[in-house]
C-alpha atoms as a PDB file:
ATOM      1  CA  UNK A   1      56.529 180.523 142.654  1.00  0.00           C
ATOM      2  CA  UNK A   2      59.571 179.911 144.818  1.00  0.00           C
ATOM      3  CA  UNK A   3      59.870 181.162 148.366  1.00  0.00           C
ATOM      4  CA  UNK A   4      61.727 184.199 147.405  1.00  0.00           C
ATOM      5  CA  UNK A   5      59.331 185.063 145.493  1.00  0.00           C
ATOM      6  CA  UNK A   6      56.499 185.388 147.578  1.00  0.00           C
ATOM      7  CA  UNK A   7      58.469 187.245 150.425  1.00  0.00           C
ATOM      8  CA  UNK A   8      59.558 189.874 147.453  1.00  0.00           C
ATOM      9  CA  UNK A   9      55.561 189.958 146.850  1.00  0.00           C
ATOM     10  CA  UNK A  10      54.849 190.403 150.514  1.00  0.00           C
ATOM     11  CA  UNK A  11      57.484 193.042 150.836  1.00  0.00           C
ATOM     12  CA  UNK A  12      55.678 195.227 147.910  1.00  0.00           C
ATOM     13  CA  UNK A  13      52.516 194.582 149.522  1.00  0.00           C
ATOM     14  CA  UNK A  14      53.562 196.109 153.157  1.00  0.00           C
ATOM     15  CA  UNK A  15      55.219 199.101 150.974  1.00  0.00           C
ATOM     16  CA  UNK A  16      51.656 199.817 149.279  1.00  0.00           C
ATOM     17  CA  UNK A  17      49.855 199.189 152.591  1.00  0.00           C
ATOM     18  CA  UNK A  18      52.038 202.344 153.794  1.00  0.00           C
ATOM     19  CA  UNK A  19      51.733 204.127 150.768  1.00  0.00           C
ATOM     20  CA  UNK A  20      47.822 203.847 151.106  1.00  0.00           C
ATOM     21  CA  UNK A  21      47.679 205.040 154.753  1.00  0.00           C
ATOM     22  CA  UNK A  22      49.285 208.576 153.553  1.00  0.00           C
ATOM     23  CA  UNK A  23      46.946 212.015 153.323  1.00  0.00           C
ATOM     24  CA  UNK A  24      45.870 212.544 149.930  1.00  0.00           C
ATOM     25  CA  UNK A  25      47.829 214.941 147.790  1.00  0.00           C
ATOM     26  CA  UNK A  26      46.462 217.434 145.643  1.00  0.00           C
ATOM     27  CA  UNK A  27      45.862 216.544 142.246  1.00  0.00           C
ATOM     28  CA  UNK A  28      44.762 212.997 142.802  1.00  0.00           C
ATOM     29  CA  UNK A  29      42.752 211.486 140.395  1.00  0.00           C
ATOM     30  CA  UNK A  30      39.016 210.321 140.732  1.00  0.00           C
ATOM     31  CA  UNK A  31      36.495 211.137 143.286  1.00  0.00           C
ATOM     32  CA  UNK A  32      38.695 213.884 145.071  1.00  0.00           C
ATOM     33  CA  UNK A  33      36.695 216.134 147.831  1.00  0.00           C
ATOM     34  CA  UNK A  34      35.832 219.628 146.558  1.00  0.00           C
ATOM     35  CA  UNK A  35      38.098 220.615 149.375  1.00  0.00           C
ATOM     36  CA  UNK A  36      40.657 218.183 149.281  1.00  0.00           C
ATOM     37  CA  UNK A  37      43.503 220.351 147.788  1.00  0.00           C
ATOM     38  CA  UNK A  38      42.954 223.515 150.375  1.00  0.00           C
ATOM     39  CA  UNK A  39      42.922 220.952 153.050  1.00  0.00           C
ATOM     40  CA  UNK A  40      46.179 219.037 151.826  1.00  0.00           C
ATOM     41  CA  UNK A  41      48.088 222.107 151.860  1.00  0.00           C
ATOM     42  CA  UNK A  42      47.227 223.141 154.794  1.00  0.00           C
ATOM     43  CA  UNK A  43      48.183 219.932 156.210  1.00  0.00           C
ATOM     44  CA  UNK A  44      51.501 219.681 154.614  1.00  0.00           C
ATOM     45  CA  UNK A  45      52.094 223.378 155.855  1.00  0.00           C
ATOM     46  CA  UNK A  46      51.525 222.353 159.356  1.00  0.00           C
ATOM     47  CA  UNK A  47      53.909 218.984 158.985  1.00  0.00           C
ATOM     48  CA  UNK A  48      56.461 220.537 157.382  1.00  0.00           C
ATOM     49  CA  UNK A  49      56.523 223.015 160.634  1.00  0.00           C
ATOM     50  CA  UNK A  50      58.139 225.986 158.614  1.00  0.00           C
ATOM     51  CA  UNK A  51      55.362 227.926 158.082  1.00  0.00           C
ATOM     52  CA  UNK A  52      53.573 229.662 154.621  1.00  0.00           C
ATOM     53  CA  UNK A  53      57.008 230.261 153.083  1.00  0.00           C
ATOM     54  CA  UNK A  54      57.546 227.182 150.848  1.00  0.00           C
ATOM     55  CA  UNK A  55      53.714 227.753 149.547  1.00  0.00           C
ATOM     56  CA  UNK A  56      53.907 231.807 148.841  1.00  0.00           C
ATOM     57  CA  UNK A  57      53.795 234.926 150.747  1.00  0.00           C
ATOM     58  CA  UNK A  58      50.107 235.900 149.380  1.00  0.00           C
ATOM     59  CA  UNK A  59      48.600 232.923 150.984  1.00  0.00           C
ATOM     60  CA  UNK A  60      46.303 234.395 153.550  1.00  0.00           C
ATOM     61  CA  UNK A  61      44.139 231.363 154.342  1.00  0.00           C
ATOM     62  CA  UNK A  62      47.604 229.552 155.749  1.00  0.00           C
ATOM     63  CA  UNK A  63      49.119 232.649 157.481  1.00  0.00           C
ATOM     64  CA  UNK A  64      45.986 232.830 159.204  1.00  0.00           C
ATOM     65  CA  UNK A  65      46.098 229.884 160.607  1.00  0.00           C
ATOM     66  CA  UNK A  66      50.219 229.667 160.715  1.00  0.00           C
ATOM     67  CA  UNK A  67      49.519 232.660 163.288  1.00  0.00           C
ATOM     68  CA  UNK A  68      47.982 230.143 165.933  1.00  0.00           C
ATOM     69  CA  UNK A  69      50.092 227.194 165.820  1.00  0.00           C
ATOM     70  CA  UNK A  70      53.575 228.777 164.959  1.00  0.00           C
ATOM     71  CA  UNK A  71      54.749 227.835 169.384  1.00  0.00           C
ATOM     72  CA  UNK A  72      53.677 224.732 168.396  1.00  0.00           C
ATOM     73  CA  UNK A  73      55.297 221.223 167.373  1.00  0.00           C
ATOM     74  CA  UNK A  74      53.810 220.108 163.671  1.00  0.00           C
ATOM     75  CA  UNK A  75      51.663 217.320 165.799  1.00  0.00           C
ATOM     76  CA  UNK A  76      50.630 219.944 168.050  1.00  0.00           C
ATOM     77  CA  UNK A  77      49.283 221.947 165.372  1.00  0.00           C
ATOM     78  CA  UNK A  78      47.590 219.209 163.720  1.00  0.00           C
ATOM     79  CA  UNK A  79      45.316 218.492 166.685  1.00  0.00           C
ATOM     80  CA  UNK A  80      44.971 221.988 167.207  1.00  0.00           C
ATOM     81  CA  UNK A  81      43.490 223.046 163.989  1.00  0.00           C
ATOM     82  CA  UNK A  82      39.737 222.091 162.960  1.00  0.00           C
ATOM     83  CA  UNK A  83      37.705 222.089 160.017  1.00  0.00           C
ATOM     84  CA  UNK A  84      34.041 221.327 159.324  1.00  0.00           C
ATOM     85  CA  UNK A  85      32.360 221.270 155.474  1.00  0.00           C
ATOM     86  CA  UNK A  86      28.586 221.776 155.616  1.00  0.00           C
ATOM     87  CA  UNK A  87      26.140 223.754 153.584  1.00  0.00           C
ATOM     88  CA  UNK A  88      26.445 227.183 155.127  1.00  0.00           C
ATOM     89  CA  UNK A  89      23.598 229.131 153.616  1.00  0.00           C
ATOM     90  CA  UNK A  90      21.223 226.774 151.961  1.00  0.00           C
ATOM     91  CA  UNK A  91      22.585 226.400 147.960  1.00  0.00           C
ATOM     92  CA  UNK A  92      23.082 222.394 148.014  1.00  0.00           C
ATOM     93  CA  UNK A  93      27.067 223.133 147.979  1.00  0.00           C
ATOM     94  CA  UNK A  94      29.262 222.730 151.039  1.00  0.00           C
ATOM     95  CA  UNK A  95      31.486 225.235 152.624  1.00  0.00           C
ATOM     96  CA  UNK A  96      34.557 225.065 154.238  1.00  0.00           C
ATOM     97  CA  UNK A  97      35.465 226.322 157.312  1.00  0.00           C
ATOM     98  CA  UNK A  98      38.840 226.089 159.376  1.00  0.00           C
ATOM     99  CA  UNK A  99      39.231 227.115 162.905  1.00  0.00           C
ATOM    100  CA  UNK A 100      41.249 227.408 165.560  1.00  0.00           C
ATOM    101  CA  UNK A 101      39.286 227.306 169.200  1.00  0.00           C
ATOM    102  CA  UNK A 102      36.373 227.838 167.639  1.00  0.00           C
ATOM    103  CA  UNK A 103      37.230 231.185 166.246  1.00  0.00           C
ATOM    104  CA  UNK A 104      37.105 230.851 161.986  1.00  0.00           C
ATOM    105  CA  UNK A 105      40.187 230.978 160.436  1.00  0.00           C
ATOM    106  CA  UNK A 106      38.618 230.549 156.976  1.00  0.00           C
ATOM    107  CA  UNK A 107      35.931 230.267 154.986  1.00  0.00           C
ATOM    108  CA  UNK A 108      35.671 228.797 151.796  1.00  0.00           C
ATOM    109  CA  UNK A 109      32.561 228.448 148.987  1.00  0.00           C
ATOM    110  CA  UNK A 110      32.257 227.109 145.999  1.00  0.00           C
ATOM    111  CA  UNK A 111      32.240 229.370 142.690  1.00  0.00           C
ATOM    112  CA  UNK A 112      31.216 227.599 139.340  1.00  0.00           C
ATOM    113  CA  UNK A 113      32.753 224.367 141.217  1.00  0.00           C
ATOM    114  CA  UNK A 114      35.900 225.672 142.108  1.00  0.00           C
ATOM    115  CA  UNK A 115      36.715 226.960 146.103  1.00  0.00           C
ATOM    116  CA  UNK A 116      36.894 230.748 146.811  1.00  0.00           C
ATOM    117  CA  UNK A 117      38.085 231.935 150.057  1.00  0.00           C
ATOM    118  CA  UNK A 118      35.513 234.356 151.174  1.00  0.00           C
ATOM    119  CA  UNK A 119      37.346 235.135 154.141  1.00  0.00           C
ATOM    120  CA  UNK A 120      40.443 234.909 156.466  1.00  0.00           C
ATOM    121  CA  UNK A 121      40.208 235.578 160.400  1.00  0.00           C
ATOM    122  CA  UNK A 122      42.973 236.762 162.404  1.00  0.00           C
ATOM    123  CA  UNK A 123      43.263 237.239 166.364  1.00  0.00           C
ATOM    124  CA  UNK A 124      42.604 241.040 165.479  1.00  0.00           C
ATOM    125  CA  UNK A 125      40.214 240.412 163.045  1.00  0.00           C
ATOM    126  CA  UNK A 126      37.991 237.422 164.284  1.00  0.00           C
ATOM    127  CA  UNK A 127      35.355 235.122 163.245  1.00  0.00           C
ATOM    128  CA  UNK A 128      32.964 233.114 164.568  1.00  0.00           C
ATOM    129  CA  UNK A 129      29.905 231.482 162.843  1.00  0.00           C
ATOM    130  CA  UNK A 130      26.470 232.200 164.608  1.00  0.00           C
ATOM    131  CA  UNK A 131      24.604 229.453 162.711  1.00  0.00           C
ATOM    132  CA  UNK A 132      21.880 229.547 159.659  1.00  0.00           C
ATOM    133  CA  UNK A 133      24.798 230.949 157.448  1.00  0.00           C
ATOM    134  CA  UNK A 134      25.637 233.395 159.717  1.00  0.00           C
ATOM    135  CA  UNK A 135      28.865 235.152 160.823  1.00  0.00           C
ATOM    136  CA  UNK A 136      30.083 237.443 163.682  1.00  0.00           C
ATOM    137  CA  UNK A 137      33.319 239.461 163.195  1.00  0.00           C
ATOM    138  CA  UNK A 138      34.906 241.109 165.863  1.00  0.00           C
ATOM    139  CA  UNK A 139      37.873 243.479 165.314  1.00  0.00           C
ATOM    140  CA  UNK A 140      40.383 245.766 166.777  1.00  0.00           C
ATOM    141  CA  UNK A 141      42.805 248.655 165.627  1.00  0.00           C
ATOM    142  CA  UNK A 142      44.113 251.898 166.880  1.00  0.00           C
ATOM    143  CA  UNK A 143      42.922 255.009 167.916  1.00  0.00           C
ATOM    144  CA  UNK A 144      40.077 253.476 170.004  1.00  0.00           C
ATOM    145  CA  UNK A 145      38.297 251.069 166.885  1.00  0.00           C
ATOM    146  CA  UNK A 146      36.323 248.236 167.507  1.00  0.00           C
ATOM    147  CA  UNK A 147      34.138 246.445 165.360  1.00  0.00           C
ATOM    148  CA  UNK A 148      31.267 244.207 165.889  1.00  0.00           C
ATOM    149  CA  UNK A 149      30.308 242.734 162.303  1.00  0.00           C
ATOM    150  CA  UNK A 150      27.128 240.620 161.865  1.00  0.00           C
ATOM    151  CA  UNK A 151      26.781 239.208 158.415  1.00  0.00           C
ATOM    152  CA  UNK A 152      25.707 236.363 156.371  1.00  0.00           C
ATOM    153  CA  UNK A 153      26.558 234.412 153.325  1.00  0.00           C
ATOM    154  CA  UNK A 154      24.508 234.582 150.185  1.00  0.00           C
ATOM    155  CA  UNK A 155      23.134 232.210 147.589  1.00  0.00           C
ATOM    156  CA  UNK A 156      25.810 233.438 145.668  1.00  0.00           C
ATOM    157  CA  UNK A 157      28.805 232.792 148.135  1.00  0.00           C
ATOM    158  CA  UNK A 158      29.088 237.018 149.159  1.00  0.00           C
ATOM    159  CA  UNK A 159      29.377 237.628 152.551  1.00  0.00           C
ATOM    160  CA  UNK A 160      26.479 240.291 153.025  1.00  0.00           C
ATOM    161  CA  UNK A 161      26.389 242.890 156.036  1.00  0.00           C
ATOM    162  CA  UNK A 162      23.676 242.767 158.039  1.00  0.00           C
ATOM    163  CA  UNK A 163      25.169 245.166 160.590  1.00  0.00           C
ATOM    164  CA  UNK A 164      27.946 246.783 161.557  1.00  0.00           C
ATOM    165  CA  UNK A 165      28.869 248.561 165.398  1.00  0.00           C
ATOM    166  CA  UNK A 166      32.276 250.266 165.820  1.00  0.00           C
ATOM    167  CA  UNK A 167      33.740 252.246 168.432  1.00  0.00           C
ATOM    168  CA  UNK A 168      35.807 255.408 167.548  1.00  0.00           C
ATOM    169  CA  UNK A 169      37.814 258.124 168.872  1.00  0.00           C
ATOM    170  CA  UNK A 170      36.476 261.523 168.160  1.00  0.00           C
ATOM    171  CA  UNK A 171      39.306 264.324 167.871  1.00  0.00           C
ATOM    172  CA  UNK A 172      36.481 267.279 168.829  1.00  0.00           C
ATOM    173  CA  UNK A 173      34.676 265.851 171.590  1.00  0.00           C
ATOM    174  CA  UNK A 174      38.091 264.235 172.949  1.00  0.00           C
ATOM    175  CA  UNK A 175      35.883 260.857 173.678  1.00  0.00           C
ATOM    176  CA  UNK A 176      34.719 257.452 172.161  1.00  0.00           C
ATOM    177  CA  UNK A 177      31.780 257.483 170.014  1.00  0.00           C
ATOM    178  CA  UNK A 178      29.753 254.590 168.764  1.00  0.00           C
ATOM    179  CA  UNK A 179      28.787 254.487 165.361  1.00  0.00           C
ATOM    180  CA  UNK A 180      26.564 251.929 163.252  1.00  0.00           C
ATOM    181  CA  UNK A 181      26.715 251.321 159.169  1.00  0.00           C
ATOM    182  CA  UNK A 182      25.041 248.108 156.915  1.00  0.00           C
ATOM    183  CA  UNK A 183      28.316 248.120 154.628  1.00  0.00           C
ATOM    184  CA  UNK A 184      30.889 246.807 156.735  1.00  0.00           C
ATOM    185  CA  UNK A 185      33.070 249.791 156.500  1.00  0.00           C
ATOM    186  CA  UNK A 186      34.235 251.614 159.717  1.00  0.00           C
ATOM    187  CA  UNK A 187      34.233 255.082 158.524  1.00  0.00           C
ATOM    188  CA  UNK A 188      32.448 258.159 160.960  1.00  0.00           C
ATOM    189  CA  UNK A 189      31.881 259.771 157.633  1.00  0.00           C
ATOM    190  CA  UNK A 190      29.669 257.263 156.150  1.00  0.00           C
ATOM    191  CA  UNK A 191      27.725 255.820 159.661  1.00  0.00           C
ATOM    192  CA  UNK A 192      25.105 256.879 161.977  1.00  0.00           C
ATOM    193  CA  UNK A 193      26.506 258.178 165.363  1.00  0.00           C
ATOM    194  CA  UNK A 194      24.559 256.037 168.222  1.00  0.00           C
ATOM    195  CA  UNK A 195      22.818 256.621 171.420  1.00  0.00           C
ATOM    196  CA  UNK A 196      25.584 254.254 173.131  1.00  0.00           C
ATOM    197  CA  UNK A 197      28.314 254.089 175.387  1.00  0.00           C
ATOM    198  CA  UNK A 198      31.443 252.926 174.926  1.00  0.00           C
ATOM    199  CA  UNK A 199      30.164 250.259 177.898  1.00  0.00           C
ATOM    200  CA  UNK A 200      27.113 249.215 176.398  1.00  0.00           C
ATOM    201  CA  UNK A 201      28.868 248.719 173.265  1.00  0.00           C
ATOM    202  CA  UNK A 202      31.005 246.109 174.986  1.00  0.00           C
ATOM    203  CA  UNK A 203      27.826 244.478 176.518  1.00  0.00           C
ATOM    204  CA  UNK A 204      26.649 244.234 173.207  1.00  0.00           C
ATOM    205  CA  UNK A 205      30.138 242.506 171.913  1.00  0.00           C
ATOM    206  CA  UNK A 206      29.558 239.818 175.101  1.00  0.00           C
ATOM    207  CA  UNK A 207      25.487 239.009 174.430  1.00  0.00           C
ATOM    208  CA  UNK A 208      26.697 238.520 170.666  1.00  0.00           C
ATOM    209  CA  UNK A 209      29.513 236.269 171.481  1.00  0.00           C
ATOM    210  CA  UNK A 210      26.783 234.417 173.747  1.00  0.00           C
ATOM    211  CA  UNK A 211      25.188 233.482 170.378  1.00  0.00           C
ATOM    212  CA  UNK A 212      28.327 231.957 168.981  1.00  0.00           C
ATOM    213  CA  UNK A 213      27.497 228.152 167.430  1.00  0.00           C
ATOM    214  CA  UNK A 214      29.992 225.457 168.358  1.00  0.00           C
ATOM    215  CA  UNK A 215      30.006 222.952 165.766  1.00  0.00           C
ATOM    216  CA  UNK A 216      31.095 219.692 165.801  1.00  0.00           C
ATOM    217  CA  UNK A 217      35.144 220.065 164.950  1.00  0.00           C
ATOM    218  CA  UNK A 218      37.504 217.499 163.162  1.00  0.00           C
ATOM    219  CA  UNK A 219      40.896 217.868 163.640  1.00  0.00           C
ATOM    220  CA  UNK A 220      43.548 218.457 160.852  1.00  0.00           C
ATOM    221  CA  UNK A 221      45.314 215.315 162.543  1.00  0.00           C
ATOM    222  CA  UNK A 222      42.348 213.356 161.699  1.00  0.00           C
ATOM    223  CA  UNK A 223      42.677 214.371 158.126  1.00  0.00           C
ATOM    224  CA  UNK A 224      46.154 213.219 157.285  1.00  0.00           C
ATOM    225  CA  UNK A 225      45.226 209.571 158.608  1.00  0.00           C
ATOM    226  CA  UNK A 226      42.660 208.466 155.972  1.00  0.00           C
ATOM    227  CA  UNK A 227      39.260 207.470 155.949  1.00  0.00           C
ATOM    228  CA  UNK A 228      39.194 204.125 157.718  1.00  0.00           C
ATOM    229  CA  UNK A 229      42.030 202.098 160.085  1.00  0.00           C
ATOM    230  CA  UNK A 230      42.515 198.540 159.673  1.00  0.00           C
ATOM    231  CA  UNK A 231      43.879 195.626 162.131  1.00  0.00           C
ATOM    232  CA  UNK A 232      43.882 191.962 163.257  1.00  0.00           C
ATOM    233  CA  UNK A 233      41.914 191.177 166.291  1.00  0.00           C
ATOM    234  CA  UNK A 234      41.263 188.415 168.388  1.00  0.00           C
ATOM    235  CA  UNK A 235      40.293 185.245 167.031  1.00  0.00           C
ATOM    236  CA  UNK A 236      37.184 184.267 166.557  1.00  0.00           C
ATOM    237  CA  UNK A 237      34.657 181.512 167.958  1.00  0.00           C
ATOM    238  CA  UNK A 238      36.521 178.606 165.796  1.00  0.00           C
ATOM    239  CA  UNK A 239      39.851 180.617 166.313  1.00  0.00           C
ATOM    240  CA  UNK A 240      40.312 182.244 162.945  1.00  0.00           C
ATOM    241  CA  UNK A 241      41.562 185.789 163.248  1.00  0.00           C
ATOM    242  CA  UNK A 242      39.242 188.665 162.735  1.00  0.00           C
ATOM    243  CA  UNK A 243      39.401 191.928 160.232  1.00  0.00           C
ATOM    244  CA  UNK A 244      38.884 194.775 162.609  1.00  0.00           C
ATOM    245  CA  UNK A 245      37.776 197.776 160.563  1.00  0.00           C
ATOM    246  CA  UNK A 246      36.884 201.291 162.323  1.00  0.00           C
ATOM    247  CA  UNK A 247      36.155 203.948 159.909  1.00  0.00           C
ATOM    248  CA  UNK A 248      36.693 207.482 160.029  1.00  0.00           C
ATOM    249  CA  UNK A 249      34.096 208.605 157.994  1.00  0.00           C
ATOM    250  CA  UNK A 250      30.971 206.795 156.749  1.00  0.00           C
ATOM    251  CA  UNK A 251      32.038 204.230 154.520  1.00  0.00           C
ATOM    252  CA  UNK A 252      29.315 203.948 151.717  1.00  0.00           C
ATOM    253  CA  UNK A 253      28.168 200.840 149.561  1.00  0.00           C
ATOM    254  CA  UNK A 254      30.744 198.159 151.192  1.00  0.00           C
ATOM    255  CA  UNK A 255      31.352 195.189 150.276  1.00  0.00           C
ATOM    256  CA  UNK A 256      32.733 192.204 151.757  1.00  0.00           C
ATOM    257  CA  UNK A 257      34.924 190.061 149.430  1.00  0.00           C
ATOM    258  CA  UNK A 258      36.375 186.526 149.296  1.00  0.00           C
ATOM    259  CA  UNK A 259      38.820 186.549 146.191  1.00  0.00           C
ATOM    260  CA  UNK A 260      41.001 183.763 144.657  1.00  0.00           C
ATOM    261  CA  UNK A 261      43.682 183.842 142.426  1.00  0.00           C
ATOM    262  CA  UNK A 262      43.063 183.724 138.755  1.00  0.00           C
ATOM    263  CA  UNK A 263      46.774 184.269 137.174  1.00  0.00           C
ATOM    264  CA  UNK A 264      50.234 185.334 138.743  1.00  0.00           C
ATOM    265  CA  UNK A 265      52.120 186.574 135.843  1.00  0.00           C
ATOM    266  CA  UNK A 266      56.161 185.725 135.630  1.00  0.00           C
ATOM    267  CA  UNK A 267      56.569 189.222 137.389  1.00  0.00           C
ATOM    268  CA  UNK A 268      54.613 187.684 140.341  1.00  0.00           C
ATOM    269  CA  UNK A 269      51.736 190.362 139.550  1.00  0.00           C
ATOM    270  CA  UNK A 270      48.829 188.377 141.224  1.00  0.00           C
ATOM    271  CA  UNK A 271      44.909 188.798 139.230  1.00  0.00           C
ATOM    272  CA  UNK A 272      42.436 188.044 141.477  1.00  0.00           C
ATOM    273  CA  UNK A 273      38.439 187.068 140.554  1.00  0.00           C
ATOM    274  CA  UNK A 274      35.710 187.166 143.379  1.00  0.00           C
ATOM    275  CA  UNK A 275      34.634 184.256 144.936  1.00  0.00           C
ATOM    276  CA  UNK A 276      32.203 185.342 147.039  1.00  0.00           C
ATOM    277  CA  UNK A 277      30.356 189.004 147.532  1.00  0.00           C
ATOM    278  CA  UNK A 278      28.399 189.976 150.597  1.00  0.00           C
ATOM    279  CA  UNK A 279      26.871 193.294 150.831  1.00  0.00           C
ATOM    280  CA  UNK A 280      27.296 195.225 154.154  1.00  0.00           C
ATOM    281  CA  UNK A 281      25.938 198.505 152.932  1.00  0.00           C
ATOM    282  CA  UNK A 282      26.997 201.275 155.113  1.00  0.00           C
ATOM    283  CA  UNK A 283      29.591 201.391 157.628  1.00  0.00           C
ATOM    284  CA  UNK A 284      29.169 204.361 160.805  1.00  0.00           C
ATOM    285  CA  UNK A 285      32.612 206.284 161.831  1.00  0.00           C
ATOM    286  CA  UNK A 286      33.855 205.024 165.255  1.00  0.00           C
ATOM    287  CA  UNK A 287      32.015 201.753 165.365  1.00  0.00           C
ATOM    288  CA  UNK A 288      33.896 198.879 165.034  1.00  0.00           C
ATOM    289  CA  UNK A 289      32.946 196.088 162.540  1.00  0.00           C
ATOM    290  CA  UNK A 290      34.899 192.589 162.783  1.00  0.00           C
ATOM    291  CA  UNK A 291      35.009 190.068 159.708  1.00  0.00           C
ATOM    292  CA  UNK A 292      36.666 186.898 159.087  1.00  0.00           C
ATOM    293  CA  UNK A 293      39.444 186.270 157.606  1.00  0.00           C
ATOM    294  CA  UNK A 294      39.873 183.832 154.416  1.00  0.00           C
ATOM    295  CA  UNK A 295      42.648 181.875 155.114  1.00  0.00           C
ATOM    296  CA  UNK A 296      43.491 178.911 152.525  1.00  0.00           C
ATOM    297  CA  UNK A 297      46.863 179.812 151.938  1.00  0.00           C
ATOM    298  CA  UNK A 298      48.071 182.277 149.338  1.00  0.00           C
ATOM    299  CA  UNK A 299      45.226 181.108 146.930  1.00  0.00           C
ATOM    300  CA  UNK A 300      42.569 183.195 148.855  1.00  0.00           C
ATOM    301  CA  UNK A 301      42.030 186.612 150.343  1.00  0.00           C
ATOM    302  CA  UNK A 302      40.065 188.501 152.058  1.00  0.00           C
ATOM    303  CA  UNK A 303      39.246 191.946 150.081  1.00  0.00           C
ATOM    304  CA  UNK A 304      36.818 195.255 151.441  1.00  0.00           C
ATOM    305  CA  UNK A 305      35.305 197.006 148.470  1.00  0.00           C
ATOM    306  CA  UNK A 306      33.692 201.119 149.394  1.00  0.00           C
ATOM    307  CA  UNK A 307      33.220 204.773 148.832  1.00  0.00           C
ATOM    308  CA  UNK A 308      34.378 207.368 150.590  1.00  0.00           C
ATOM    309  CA  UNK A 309      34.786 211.081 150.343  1.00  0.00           C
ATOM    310  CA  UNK A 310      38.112 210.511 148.001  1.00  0.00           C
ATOM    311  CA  UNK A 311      36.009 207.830 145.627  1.00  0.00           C
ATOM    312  CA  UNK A 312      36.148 203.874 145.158  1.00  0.00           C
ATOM    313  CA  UNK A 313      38.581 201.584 146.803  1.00  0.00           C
ATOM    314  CA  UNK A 314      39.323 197.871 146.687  1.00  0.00           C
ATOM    315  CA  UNK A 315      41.086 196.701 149.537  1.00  0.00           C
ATOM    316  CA  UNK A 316      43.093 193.407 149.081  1.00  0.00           C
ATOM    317  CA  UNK A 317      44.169 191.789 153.104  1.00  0.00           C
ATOM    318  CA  UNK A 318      46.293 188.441 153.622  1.00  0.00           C
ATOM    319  CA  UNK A 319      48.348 187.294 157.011  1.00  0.00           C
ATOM    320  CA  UNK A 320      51.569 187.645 156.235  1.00  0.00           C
ATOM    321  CA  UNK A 321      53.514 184.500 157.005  1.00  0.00           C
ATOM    322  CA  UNK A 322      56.671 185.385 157.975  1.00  0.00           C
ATOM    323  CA  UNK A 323      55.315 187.570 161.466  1.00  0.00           C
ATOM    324  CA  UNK A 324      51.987 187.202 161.315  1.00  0.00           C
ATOM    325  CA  UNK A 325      50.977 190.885 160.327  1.00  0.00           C
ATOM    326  CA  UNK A 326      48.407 192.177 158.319  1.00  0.00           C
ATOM    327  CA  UNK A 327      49.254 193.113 155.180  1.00  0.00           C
ATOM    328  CA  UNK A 328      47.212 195.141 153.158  1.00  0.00           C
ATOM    329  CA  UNK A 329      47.279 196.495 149.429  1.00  0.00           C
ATOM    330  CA  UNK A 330      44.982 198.542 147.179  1.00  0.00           C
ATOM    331  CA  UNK A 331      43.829 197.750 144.017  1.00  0.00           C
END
């Protein structure tokens, strides 16, 4: 192989070394999240910085949270808007949830496998998750409403009420009445009229919010940068340079990998058999794990072999010789 032709091979390999540090799209193939396409769209919504038009004007989970971030640059937004997946009411299946300051933007479930939105929160028409599966909703309108919503979310991914508290104005007695239903619905006709005052009501609204769960938030900027960041670091104790490797997200069944070529095809296509396998198991997000390098010229590499939440990935890293980078590809 002539020198051309390995600086044609490193150039491919820096272009798939970007390509592999984009967000997931929708649609990929293989061990794609439950969640993946909801959150790619919302992503590319926020990048693109032109709001819910280019995705459709019935799209309620991205106007919802379009209505937050819309002052904002696209990186702005990114770091602004959360999301945690968990198991919300017990079932063994995650939910999603999106949020903006801790107030819910959406909630998602899963319905035969496939994500429903159960759920959209607005600044009007808020969220907030009290824990256990549990949800507060606090709303606003005219003529004097305001709701305070407790509810939870079923084996069956309904949102059930538990209880619902609005304020209203009543034409006869010319004042604000308090009212109290277990269907959600903010109708005098079909509540109870309560011993409360428009005050305590309010009081109530405050010890609720008191009960409010703050979970532990990623941001959407987080999301778009993929599961794990790689880099050179300082060499080692006999001087060799060191794979740094901080993941994201836990990194699952990883392996370690010295490979050496088997074949280069006339296209320069390199095949590459494993020398040498050492099991690391799992790797923690935020820690930082260095390995060495192999370094024998362009007969060896050094490849990473895990699972994450978007499936199983082979990593293939060399030092590229004409700066000194590190150039990474994916098999």
């Amino acid at each position: 192989m002539n020198g051309k032709d390995v600086w044609r091979q490193l150039a491919c390999l820096c272009l798939l070394a970007v390509l592999a540090g984009l967000p997931g799209r929708a649609g990929a193939s293989g061990g794609e999240g439950v969640y993946d396409r909801e959150l790619d769209t919302l992503y590319a919504m926020i990048q693109g910085g032109r709001g819910c038009a280019p995705f459709g004007d019935d799209r309620e989970d991205l106007l919802a949270v379009w209505e937050g971030i819309r002052e904002l640059s696209p990186d702005q937004g990114l770091e602004q808007v959360k999301f945690q997946v968990l198991d919300c009411n017990g079932d063994g299946e995650p939910e999603l949830m999106t949020s903006q300051d801790n107030r819910l933007t959406n909630l998602f479930t899963l319905r035969e496998g496939r994500p429903h939105r159960v759920f959209s929160g607005w600044y009007r028409d808020a969220w907030y998750y009290l824990g256990n599966g549990r949800f507060l909703n606090q709303g606003a309108g005219g003529a004097g409403l305001s709701i305070l919503g407790e509810y939870h979310l079923d084996g069956d991914g309904n949102l059930v009420c538990e209880s619902c508290t609005f304020t209203n104005w009543d034409p006869v007695e010319e004042k604000e009445e308090v009212y109290w239903n277990n269907h959600g619905v903010p109708d005098r006709a079909l509540s109870k009229k309560q011993a409360m005052t428009p005050g305590q009501f309010f009081e109530l609204q405050k010890e609720r919010m008191g009960k409010v769960e703050t979970l532990s938030w990623q941001s959407l900027a987080w999301w778009g940068k993929g599961s794990v960041e790689f880099s050179l670091t300082q060499p080692g104790e006999l001087g060799e340079p060191l794979l740094a490797v901080i993941p994201r997200e836990t990194l699952e069944d990883v392996h370690l990998l010295t490979l050496q070529v088997a074949e280069v095809s006339d296209s320069g296509q390199v095949t590459w058999q494993v020398e040498n396998d050492e099991t690391l198991g799992n790797l923690e997000p935020g820690t930082r794990y260095n390995y060495p390098m192999a370094l024998e010229g362009t007969a060896r590499a050094t490849g990473l072999s895990y699972c994450d939440r978007k499936g199983y990935h082979r990593k293939i890293f060399q030092i590229s010789g004409e700066d000194g980078s590190l150039v990474v590809r994916e098999e």
